[in-house]
N, C-alpha and C. Protein backbone atom coordinates (compact mmCIF):
# COMPACT_ATOMS: atom_id res chain seq x y z
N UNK A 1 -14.54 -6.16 3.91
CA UNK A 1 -14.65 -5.28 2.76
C UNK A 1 -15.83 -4.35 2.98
N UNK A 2 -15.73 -2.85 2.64
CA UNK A 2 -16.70 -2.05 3.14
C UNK A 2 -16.91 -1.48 1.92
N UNK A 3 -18.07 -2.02 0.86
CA UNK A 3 -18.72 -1.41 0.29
C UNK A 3 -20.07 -0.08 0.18
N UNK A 4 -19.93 0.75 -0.42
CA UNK A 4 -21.09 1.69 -0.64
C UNK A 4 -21.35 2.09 -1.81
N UNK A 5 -22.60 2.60 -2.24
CA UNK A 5 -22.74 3.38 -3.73
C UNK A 5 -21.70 4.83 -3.64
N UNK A 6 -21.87 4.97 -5.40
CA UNK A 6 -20.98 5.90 -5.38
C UNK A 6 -21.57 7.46 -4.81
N UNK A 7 -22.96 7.60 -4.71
CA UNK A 7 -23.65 8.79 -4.22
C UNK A 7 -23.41 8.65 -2.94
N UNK A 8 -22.79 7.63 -2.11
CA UNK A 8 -22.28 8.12 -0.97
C UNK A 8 -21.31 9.15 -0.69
N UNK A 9 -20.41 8.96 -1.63
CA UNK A 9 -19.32 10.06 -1.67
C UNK A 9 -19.18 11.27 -1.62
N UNK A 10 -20.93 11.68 -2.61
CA UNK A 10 -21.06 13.35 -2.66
C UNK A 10 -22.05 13.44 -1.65
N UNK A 11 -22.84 12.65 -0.97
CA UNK A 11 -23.28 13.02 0.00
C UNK A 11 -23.15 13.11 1.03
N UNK A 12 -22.11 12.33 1.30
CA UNK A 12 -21.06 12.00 2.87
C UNK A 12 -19.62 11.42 2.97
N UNK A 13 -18.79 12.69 2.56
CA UNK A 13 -17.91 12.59 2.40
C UNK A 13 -17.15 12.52 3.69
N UNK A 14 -17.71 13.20 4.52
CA UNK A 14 -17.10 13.06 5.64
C UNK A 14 -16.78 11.72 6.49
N UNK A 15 -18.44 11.46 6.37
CA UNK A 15 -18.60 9.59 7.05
C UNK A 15 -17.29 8.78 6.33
N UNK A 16 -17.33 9.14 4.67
CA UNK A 16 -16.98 8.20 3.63
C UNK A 16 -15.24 8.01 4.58
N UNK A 17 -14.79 9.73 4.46
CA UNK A 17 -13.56 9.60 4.84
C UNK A 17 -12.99 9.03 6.50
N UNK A 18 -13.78 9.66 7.22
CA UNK A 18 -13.71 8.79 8.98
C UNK A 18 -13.58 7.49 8.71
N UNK A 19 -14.50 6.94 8.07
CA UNK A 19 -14.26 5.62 7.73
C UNK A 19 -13.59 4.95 7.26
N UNK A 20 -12.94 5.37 6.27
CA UNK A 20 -11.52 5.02 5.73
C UNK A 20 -10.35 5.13 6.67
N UNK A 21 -10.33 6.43 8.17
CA UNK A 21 -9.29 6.70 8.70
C UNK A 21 -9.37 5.60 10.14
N UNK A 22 -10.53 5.32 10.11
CA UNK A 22 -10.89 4.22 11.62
C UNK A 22 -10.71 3.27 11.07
N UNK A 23 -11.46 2.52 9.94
CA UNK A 23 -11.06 0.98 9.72
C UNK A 23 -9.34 0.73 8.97
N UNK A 24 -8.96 1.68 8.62
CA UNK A 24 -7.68 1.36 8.27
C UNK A 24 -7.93 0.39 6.84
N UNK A 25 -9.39 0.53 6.20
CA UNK A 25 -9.10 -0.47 5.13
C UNK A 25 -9.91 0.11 4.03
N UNK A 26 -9.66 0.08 2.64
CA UNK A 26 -10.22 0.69 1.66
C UNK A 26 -11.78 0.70 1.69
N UNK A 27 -12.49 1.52 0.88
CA UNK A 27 -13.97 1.54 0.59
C UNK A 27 -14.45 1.51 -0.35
N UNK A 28 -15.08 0.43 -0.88
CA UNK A 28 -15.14 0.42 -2.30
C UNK A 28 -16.57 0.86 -2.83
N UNK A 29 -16.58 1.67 -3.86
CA UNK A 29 -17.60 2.46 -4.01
C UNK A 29 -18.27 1.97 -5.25
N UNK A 30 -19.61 1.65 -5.68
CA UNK A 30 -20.55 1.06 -6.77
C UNK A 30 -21.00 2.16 -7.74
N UNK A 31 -21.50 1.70 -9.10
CA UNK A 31 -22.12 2.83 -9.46
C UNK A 31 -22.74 2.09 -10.60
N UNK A 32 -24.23 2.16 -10.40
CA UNK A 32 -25.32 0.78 -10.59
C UNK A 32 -25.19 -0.47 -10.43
N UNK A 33 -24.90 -0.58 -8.99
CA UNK A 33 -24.21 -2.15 -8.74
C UNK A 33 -23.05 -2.88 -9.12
N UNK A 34 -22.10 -2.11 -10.19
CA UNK A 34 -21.05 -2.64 -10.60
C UNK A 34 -19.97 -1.68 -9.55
N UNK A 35 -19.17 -2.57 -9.47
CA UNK A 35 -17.69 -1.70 -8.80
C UNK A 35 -17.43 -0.67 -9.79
N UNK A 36 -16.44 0.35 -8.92
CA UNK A 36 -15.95 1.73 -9.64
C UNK A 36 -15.33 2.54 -9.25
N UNK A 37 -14.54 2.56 -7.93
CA UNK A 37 -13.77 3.25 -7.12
C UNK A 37 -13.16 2.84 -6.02
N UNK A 38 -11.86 2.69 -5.70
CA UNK A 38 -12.10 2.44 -4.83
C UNK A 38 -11.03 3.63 -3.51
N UNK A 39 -11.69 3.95 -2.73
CA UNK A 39 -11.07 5.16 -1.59
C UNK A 39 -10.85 4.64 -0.62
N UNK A 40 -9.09 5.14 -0.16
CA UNK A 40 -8.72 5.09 1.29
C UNK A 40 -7.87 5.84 1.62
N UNK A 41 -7.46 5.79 2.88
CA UNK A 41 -6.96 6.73 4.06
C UNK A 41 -5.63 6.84 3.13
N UNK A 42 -5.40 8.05 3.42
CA UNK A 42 -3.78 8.90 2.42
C UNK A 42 -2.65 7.98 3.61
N UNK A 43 -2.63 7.16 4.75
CA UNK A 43 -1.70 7.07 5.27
C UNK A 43 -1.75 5.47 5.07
N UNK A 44 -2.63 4.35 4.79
CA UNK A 44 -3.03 3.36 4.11
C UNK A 44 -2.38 3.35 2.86
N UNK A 45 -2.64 4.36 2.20
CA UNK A 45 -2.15 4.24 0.36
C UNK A 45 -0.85 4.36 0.64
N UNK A 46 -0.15 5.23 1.88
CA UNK A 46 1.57 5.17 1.60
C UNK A 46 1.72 3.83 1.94
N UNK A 47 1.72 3.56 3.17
CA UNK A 47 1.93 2.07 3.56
C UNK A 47 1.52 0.80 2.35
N UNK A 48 0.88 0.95 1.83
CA UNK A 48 0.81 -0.26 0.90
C UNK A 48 1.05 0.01 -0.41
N UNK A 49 1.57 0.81 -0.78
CA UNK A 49 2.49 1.97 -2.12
C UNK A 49 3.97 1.33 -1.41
N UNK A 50 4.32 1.58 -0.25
CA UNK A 50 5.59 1.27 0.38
C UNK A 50 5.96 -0.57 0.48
N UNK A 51 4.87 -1.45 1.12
CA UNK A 51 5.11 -2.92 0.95
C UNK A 51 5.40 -2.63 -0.32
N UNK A 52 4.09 -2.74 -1.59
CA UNK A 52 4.61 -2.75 -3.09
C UNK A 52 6.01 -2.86 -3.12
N UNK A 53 6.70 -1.26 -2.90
CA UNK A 53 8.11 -0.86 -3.64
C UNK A 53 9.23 -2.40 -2.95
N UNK A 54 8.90 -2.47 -1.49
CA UNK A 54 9.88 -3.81 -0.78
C UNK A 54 9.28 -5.12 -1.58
N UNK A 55 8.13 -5.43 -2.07
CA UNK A 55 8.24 -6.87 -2.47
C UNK A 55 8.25 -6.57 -4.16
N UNK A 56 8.97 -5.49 -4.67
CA UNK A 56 9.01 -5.46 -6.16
C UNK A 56 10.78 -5.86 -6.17
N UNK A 57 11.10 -4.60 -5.21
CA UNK A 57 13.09 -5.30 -5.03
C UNK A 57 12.98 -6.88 -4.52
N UNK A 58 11.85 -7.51 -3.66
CA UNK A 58 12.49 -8.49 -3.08
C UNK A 58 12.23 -9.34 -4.60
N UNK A 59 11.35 -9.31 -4.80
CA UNK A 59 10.98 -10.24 -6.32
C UNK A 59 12.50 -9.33 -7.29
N UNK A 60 12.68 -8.44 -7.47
CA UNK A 60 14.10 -8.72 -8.40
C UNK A 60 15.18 -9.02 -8.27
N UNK A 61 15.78 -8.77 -6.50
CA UNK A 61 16.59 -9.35 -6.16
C UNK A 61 16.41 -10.84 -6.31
N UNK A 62 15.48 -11.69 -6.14
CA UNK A 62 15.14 -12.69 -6.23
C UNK A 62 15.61 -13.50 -7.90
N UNK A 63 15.48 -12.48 -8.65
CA UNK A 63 14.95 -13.01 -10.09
C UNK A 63 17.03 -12.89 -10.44
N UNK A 64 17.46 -11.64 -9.87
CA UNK A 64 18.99 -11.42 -10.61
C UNK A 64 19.87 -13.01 -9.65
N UNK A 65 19.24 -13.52 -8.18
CA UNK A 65 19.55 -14.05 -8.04
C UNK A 65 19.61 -15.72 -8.81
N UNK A 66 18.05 -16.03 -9.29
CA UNK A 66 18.34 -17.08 -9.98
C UNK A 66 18.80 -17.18 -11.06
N UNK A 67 19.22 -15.64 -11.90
CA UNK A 67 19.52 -15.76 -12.99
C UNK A 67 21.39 -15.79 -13.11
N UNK A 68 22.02 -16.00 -11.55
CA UNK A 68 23.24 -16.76 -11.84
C UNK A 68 24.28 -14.71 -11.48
N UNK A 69 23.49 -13.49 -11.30
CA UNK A 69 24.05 -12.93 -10.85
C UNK A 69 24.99 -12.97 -9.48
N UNK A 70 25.72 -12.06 -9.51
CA UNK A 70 26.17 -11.69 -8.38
C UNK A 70 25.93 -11.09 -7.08
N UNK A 71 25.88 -11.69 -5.78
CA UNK A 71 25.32 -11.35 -4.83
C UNK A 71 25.30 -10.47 -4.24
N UNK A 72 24.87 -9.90 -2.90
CA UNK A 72 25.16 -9.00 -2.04
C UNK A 72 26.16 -9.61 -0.49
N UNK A 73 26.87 -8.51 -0.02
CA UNK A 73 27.28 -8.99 1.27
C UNK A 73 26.47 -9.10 2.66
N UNK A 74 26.65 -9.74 3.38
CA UNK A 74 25.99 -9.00 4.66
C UNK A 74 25.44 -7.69 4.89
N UNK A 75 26.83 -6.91 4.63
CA UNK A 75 26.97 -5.54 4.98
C UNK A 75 25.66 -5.18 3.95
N UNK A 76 26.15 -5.56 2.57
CA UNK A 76 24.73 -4.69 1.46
C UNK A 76 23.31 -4.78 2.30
N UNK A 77 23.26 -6.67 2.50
CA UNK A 77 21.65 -6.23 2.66
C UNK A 77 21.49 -5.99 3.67
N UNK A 78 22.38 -6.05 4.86
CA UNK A 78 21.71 -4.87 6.11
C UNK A 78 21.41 -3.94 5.81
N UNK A 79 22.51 -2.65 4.99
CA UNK A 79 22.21 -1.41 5.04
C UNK A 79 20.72 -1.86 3.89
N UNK A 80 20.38 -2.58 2.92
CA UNK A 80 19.10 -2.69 2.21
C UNK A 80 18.16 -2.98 3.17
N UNK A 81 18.28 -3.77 4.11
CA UNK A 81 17.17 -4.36 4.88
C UNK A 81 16.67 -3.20 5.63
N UNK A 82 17.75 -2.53 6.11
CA UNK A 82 17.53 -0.61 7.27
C UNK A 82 16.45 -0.01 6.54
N UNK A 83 17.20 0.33 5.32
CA UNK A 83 16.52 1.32 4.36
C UNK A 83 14.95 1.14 4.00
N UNK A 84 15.00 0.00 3.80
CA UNK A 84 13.54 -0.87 3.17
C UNK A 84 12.69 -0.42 4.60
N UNK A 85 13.00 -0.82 6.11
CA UNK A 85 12.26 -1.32 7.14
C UNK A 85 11.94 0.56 7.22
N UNK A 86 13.16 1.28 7.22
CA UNK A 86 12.72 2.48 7.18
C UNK A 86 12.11 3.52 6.60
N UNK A 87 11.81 3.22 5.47
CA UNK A 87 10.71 3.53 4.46
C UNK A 87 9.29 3.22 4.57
N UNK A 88 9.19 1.60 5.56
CA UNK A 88 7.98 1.51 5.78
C UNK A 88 7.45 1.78 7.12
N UNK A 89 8.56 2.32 7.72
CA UNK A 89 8.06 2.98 9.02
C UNK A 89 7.63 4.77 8.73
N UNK A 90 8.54 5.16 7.69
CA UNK A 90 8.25 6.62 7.95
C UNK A 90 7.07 7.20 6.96
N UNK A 91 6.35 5.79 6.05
CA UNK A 91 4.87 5.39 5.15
C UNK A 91 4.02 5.18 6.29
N UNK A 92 3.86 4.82 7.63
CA UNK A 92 3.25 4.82 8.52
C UNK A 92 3.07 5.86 9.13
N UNK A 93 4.28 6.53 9.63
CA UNK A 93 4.28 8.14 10.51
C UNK A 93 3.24 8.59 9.65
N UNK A 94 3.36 8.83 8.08
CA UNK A 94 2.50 9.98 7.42
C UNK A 94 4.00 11.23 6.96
């Protein structure tokens, strides 16, 4: 976890942002010692905006399943499984 104050931001935005694009992991920013922001890489936020959207279907597919719905075929969740894997590949490209 890579914490800094929040006057890092207006004073080195640049560092702030390199840093976000090399570690690949958010930066969480203080402001009088309490948390208050937190910044990362625009290609980070798709990618984990993108897991989100796959484990929100997998949790409802999940939920219509125990609730006695009707399933999918093979065929469905391949073409679901494509779609999903390919969404989180092209949240990576940028």
């Amino acid at each position: 976890m890579i914490i800094k104050p929040s006057a890092a931001i207006r004073k080195n935005y640049n560092e702030i942002s390199e840093l976000c694009k090399k570690s690949g992991q958010p930066v969480y920013l203080t402001k009088n010692g309490e948390g208050d922001l937190v910044v990362m890489d625009i290609e980070a936020f798709a990618r984990r905006e993108s897991m989100l959207r796959l484990r929100e279907n997998l949790v409802a597919a999940e939920e219509s399943r125990l609730s006695g719905k009707s399933g999918y075929s093979i065929d469905e969740v391949s073409s679901m499984m494509k779609a999903a894997i390919k969404e989180v590949l092209d949240g990576q490209r940028g």
